[in-house]
N, C-alpha and C. Protein backbone atom coordinates (compact mmCIF):
# COMPACT_ATOMS: atom_id res chain seq x y z
N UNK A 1 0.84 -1.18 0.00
CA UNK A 1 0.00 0.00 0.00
C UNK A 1 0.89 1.25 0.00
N UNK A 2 0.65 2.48 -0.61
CA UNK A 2 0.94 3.50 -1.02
C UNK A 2 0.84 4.00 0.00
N UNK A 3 1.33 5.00 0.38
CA UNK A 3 0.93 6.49 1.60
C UNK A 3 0.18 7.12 0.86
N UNK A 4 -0.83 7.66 1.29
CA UNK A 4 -1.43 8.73 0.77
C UNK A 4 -1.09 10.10 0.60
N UNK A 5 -0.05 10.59 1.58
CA UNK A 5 0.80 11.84 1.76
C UNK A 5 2.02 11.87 1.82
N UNK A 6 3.06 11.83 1.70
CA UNK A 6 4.29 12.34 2.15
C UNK A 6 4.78 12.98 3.05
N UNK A 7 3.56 14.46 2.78
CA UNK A 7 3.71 15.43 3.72
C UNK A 7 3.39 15.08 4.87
N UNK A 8 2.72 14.78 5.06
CA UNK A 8 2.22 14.15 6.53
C UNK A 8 3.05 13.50 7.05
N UNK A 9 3.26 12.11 6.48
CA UNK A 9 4.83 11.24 6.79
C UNK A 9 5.69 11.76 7.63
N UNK A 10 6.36 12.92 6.01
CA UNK A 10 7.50 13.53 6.66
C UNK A 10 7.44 14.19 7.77
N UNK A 11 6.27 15.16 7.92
CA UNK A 11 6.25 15.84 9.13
C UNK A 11 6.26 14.94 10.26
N UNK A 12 5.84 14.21 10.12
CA UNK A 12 5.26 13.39 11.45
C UNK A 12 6.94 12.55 12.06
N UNK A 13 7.62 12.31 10.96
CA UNK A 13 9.05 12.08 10.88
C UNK A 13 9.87 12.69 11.61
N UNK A 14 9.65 13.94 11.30
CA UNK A 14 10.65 14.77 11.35
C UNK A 14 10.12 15.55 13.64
N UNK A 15 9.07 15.41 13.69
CA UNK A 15 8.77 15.80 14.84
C UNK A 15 8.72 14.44 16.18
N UNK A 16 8.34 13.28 15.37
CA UNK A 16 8.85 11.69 16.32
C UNK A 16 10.44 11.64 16.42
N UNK A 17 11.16 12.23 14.93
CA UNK A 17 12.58 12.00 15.45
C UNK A 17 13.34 12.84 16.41
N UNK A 18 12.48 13.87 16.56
CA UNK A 18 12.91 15.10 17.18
C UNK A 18 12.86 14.53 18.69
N UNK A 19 11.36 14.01 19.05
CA UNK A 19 11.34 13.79 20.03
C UNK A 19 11.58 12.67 21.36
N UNK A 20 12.20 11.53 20.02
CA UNK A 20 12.84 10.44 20.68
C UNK A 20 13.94 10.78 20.69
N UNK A 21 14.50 11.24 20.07
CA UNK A 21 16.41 11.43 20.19
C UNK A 21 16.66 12.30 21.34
N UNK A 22 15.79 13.62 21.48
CA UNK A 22 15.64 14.14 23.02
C UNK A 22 15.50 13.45 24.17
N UNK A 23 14.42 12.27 24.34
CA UNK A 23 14.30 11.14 25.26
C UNK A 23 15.44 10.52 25.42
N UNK A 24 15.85 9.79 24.84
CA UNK A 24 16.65 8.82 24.60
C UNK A 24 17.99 9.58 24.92
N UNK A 25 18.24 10.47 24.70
CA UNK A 25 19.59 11.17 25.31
C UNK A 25 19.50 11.44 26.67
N UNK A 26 18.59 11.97 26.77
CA UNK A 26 17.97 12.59 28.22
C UNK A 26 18.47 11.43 29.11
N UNK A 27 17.90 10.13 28.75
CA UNK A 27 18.53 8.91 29.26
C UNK A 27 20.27 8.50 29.65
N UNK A 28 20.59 8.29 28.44
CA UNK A 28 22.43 8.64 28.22
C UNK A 28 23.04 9.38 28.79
N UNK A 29 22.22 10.58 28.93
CA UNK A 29 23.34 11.70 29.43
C UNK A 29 23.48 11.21 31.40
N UNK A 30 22.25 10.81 31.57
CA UNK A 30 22.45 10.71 33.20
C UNK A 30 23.09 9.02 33.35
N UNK A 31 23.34 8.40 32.02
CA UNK A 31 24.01 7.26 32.37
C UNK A 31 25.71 7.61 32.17
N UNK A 32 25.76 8.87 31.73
CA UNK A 32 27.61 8.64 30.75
C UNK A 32 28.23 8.79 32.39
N UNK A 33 29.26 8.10 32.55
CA UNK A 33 30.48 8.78 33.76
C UNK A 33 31.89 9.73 33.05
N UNK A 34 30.91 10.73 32.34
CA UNK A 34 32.22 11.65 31.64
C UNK A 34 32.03 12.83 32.26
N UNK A 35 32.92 13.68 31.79
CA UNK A 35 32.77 15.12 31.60
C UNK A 35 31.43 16.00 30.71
N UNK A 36 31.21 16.93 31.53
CA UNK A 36 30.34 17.59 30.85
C UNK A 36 30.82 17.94 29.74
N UNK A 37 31.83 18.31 28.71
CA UNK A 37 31.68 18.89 27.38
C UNK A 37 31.39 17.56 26.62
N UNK A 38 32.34 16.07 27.23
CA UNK A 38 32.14 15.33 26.50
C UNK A 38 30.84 14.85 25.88
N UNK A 39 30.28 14.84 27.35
CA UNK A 39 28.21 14.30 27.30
C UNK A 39 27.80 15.22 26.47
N UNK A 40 28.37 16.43 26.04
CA UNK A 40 27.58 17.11 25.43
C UNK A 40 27.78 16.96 23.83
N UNK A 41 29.35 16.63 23.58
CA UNK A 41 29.54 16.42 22.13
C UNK A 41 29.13 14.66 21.57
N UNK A 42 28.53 13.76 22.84
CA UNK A 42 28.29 12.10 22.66
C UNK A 42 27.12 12.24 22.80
N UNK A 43 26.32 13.25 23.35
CA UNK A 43 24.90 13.57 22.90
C UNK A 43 24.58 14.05 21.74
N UNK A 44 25.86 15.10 21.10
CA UNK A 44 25.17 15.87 19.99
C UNK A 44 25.22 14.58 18.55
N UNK A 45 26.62 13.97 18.44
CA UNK A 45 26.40 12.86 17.83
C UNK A 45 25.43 11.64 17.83
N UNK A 46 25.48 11.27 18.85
CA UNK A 46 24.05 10.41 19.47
C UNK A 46 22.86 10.47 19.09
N UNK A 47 23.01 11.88 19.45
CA UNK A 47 21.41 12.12 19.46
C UNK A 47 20.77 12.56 17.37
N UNK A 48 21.97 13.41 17.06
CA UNK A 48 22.11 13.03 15.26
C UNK A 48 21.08 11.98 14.71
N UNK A 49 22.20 10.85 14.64
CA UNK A 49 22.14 9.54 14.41
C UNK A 49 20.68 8.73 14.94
N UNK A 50 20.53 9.34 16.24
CA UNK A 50 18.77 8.59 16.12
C UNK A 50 18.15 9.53 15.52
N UNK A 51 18.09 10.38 15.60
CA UNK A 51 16.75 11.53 14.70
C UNK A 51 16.85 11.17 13.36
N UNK A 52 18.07 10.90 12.68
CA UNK A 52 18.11 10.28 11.78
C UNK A 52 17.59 8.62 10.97
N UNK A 53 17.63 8.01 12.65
CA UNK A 53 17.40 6.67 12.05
C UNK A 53 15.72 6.67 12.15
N UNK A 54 15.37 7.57 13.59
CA UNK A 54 13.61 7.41 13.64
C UNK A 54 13.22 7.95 12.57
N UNK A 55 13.51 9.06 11.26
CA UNK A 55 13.33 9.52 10.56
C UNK A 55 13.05 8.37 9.14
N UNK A 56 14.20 8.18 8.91
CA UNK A 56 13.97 6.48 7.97
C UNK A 56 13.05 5.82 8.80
N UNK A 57 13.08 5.28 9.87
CA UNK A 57 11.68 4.33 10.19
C UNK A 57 10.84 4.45 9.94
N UNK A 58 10.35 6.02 10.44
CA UNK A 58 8.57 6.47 9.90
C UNK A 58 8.74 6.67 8.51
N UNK A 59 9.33 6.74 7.50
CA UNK A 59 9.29 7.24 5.94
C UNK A 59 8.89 5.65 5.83
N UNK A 60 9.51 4.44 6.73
CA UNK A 60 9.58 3.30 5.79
C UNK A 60 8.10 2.77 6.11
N UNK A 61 7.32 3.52 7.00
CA UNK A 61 6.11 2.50 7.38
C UNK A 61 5.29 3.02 6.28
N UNK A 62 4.27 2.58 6.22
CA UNK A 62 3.23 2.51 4.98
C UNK A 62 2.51 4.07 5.19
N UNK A 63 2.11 4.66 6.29
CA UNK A 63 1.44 5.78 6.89
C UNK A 63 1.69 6.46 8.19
N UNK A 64 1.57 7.48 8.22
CA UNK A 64 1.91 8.16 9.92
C UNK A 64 1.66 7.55 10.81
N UNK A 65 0.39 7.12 10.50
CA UNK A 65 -0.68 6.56 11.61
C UNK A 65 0.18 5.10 12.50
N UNK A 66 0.81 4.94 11.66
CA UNK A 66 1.61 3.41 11.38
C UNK A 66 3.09 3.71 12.16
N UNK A 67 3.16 4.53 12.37
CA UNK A 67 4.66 5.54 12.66
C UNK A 67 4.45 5.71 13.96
N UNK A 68 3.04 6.58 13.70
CA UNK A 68 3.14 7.22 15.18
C UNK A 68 3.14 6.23 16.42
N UNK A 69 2.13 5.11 15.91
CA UNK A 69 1.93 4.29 16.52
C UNK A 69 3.32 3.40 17.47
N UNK A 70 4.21 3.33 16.51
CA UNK A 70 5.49 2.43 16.74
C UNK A 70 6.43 3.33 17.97
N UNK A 71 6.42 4.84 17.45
CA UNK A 71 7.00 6.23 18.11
C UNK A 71 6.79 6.22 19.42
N UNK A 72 5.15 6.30 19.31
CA UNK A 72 4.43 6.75 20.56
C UNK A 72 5.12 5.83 21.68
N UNK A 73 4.67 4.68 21.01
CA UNK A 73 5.12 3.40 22.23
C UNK A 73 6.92 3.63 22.58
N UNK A 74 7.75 4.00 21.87
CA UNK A 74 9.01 4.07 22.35
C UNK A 74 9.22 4.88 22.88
N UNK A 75 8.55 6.10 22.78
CA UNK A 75 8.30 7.46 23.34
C UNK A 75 7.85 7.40 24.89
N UNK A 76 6.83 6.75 24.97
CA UNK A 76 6.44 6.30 26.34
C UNK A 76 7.16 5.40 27.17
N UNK A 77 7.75 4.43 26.48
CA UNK A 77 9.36 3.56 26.98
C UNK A 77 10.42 4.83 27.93
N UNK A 78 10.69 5.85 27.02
CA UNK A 78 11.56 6.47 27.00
C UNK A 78 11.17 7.49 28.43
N UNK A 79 9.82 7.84 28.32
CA UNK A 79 9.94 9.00 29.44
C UNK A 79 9.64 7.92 30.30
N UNK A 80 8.66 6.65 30.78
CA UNK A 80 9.35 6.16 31.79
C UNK A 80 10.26 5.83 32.58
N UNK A 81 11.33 5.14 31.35
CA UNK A 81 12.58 5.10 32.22
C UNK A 81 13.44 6.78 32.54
N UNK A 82 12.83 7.79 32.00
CA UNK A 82 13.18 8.91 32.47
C UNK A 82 13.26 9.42 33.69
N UNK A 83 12.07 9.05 33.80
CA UNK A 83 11.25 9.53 34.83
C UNK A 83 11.62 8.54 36.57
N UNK A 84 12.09 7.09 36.07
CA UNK A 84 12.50 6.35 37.17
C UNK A 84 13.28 6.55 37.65
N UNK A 85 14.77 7.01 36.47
CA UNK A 85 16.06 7.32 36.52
C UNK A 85 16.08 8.61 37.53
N UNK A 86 15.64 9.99 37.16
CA UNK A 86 15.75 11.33 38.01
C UNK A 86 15.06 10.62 39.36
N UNK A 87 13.60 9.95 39.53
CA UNK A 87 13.18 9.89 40.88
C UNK A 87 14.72 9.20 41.51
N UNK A 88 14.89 8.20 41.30
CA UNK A 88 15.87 7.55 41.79
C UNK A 88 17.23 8.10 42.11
N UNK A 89 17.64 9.26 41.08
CA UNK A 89 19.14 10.14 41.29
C UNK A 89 18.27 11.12 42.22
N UNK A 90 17.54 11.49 41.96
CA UNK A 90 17.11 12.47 43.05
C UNK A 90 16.86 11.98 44.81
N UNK A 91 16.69 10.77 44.90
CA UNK A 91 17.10 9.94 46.00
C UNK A 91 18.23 9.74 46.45
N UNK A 92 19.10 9.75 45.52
CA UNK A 92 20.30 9.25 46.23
C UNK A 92 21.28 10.95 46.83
């Protein structure tokens, strides 16, 4: 099956990749035992490279709907373990 839009796709692409690679670093950064400039230049690469790859994922599914779906759920992965990680550093 065809997509019906592109535009849609892409947008929807381009704002899931945005917002998992933010998660997903968010994660990394409170796991690295480096220096702050480093976390910041192993985030900026890092974080690249997934916006990039969630970007190909949603282009490759058939529809947004199909995207978002896959996103959402990693998205919600992502701020959980976010969210466990700070309660927990904020404990210690």
């Amino acid at each position: 099956m065809i997509s019906k839009s592109l535009w849609t796709q892409s947008i929807a692409a381009f704002f899931w990749g945005l917002l998992l690679s933010i998660s997903i670093m968010l994660n990394l950064n409170k796991l690295m035992p480096l220096a702050t400039d480093t976390r910041l230049f192993v985030g900026l690469l890092v974080g690249f490279c997934t916006w990039a790859a969630v970007i190909t994922f949603c282009l490759s599914r058939n529809d947004a709907k199909q995207a978002a779906r896959a996103c959402g759920l990693w998205l919600l992965i992502s701020v959980l373990v976010n969210v466990v990680m700070y309660v927990l550093w904020g404990l210690l």
